[in-house]
N, C-alpha and C. Protein backbone atom coordinates (compact mmCIF):
# COMPACT_ATOMS: atom_id res chain seq x y z
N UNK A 1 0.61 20.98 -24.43
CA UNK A 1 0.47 19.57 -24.72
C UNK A 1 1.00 18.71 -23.58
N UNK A 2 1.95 19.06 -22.65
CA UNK A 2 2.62 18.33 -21.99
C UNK A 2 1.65 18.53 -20.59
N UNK A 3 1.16 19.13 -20.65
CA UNK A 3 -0.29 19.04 -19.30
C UNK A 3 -0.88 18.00 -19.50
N UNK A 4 -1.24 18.31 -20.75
CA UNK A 4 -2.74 17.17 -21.56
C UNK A 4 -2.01 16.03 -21.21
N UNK A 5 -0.62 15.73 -21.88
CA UNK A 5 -0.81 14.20 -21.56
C UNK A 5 -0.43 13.63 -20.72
N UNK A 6 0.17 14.70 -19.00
CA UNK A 6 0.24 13.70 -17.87
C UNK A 6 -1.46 13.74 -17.18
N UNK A 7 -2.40 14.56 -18.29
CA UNK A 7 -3.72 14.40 -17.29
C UNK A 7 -4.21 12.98 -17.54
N UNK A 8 -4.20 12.62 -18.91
CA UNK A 8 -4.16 11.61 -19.49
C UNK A 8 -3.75 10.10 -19.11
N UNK A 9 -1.95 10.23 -19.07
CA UNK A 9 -1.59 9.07 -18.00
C UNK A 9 -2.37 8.67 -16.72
N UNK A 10 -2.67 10.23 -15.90
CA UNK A 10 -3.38 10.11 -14.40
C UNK A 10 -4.47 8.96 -14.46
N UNK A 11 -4.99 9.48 -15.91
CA UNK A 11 -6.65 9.29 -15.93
C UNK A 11 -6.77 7.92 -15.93
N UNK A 12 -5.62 7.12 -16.70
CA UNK A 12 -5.31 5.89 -17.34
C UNK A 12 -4.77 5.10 -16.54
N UNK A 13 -3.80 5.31 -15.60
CA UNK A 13 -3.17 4.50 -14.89
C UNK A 13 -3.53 3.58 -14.30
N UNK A 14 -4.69 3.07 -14.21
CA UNK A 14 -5.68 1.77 -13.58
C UNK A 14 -5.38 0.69 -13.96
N UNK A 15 -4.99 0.69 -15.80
CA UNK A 15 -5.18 0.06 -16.10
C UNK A 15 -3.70 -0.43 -17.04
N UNK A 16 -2.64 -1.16 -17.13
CA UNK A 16 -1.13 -1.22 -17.62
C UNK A 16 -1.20 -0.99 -19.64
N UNK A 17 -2.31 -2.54 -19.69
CA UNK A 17 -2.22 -1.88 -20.79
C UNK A 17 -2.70 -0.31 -21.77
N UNK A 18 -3.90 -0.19 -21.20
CA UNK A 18 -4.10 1.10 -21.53
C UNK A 18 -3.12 2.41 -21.30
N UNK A 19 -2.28 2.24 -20.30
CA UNK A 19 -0.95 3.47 -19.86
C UNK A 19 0.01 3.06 -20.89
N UNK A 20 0.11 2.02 -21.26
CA UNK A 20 1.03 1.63 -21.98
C UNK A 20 1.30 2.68 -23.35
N UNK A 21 0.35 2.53 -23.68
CA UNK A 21 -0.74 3.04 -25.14
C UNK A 21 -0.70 4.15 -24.91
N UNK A 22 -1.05 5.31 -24.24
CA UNK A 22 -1.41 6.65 -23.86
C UNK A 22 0.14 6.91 -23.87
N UNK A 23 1.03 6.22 -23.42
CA UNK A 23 2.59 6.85 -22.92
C UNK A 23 3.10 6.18 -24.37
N UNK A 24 2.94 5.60 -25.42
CA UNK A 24 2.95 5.73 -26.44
C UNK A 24 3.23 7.30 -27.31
N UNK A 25 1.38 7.34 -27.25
CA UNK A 25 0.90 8.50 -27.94
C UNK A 25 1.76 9.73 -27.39
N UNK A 26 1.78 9.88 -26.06
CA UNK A 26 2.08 11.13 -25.84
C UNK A 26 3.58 11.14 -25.68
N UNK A 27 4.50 10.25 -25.84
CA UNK A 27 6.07 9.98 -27.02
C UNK A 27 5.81 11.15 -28.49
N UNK A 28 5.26 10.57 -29.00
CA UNK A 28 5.37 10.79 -30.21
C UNK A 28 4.30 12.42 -30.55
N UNK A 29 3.59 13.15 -29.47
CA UNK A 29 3.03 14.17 -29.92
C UNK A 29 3.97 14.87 -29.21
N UNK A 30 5.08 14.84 -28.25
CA UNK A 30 5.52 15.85 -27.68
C UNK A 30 6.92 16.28 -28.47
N UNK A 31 7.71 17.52 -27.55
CA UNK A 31 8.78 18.10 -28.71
C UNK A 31 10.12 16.88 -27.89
N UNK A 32 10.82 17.02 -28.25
CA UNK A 32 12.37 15.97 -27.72
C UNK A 32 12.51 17.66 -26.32
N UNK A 33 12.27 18.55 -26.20
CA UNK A 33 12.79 18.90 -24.73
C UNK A 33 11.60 18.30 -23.87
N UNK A 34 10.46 18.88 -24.40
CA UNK A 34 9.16 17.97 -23.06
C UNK A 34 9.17 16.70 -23.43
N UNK A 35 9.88 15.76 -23.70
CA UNK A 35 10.27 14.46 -23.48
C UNK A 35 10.75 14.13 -22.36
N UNK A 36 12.18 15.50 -22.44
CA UNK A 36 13.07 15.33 -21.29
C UNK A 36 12.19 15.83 -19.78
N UNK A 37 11.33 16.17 -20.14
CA UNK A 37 10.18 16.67 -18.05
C UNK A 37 9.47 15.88 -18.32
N UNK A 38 9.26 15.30 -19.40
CA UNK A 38 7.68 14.04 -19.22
C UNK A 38 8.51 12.97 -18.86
N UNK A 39 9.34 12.49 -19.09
CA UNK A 39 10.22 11.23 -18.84
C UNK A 39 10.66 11.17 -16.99
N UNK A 40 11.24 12.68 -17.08
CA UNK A 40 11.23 12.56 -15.09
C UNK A 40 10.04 12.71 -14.78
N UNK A 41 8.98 13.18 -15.28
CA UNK A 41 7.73 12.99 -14.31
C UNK A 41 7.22 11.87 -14.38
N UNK A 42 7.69 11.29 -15.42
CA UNK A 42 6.48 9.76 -15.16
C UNK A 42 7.54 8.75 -14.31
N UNK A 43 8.65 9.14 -14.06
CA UNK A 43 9.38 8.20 -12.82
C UNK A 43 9.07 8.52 -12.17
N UNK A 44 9.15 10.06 -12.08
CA UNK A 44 8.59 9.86 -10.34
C UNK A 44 7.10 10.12 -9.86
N UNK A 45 6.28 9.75 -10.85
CA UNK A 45 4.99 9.83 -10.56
C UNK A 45 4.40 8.18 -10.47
N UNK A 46 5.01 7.11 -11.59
CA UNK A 46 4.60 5.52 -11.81
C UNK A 46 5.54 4.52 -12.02
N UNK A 47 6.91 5.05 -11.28
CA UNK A 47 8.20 4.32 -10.98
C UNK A 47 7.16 3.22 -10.31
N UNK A 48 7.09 2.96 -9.39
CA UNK A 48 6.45 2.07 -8.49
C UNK A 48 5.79 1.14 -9.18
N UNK A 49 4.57 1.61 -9.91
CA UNK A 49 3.48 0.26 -10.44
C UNK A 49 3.91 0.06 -12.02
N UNK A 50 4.73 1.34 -12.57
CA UNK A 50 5.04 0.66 -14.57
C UNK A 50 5.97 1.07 -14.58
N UNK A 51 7.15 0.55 -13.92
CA UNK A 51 8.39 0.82 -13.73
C UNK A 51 9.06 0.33 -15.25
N UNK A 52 8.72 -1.13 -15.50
CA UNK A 52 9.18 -1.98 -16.49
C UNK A 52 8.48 -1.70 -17.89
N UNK A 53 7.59 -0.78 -18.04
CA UNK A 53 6.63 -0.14 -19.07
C UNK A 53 7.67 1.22 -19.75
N UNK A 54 7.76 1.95 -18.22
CA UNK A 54 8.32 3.24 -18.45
C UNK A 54 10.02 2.80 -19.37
N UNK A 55 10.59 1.79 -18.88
CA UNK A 55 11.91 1.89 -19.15
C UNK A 55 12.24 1.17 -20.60
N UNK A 56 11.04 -0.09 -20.83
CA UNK A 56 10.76 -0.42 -22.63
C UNK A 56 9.96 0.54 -23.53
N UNK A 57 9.27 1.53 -22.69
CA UNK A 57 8.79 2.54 -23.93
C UNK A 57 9.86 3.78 -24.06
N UNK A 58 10.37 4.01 -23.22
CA UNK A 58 11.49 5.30 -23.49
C UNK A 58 12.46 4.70 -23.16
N UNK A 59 13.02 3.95 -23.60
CA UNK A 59 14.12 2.89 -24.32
C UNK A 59 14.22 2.91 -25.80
N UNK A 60 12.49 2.63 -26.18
CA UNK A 60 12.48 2.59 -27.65
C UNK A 60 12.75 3.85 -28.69
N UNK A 61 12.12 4.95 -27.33
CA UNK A 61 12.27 6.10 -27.93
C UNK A 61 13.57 6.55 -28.22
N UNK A 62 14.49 6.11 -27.02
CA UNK A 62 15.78 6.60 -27.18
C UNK A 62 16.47 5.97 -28.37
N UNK A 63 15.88 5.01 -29.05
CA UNK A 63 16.96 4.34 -30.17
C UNK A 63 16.39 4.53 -31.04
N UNK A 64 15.45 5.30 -31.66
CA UNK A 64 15.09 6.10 -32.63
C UNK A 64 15.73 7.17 -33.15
């Protein structure tokens, strides 16, 4: 699952709101350890352009 949904982000990233949404979904289908490698990969893969996306969606996650 955790392939699928950085192919997903890749595919999406054009567009903020749509990554937004996809990094949503793929929160909530993965286990809490591939949280912890999806969370460093999407810094250091879209730190740069959804820096402020990445840190209010797994923010939210964390206070769940």
């Amino acid at each position: 699952m955790l392939t699928y949904v950085k192919e997903i982000l890749q595919k999406v990233s054009f567009d903020p709101k749509l990554f937004e949404k996809e990094l949503r979904k793929a929160i909530k289908a993965l286990s809490p350890n591939e949280i912890t490698e999806f969370r460093a990969w999407c810094y250091a893969r879209f730190s740069a352009a959804y820096h402020h996306i990445l840190d209010q969606t797994f923010g939210q996650q964390l206070a769940y």
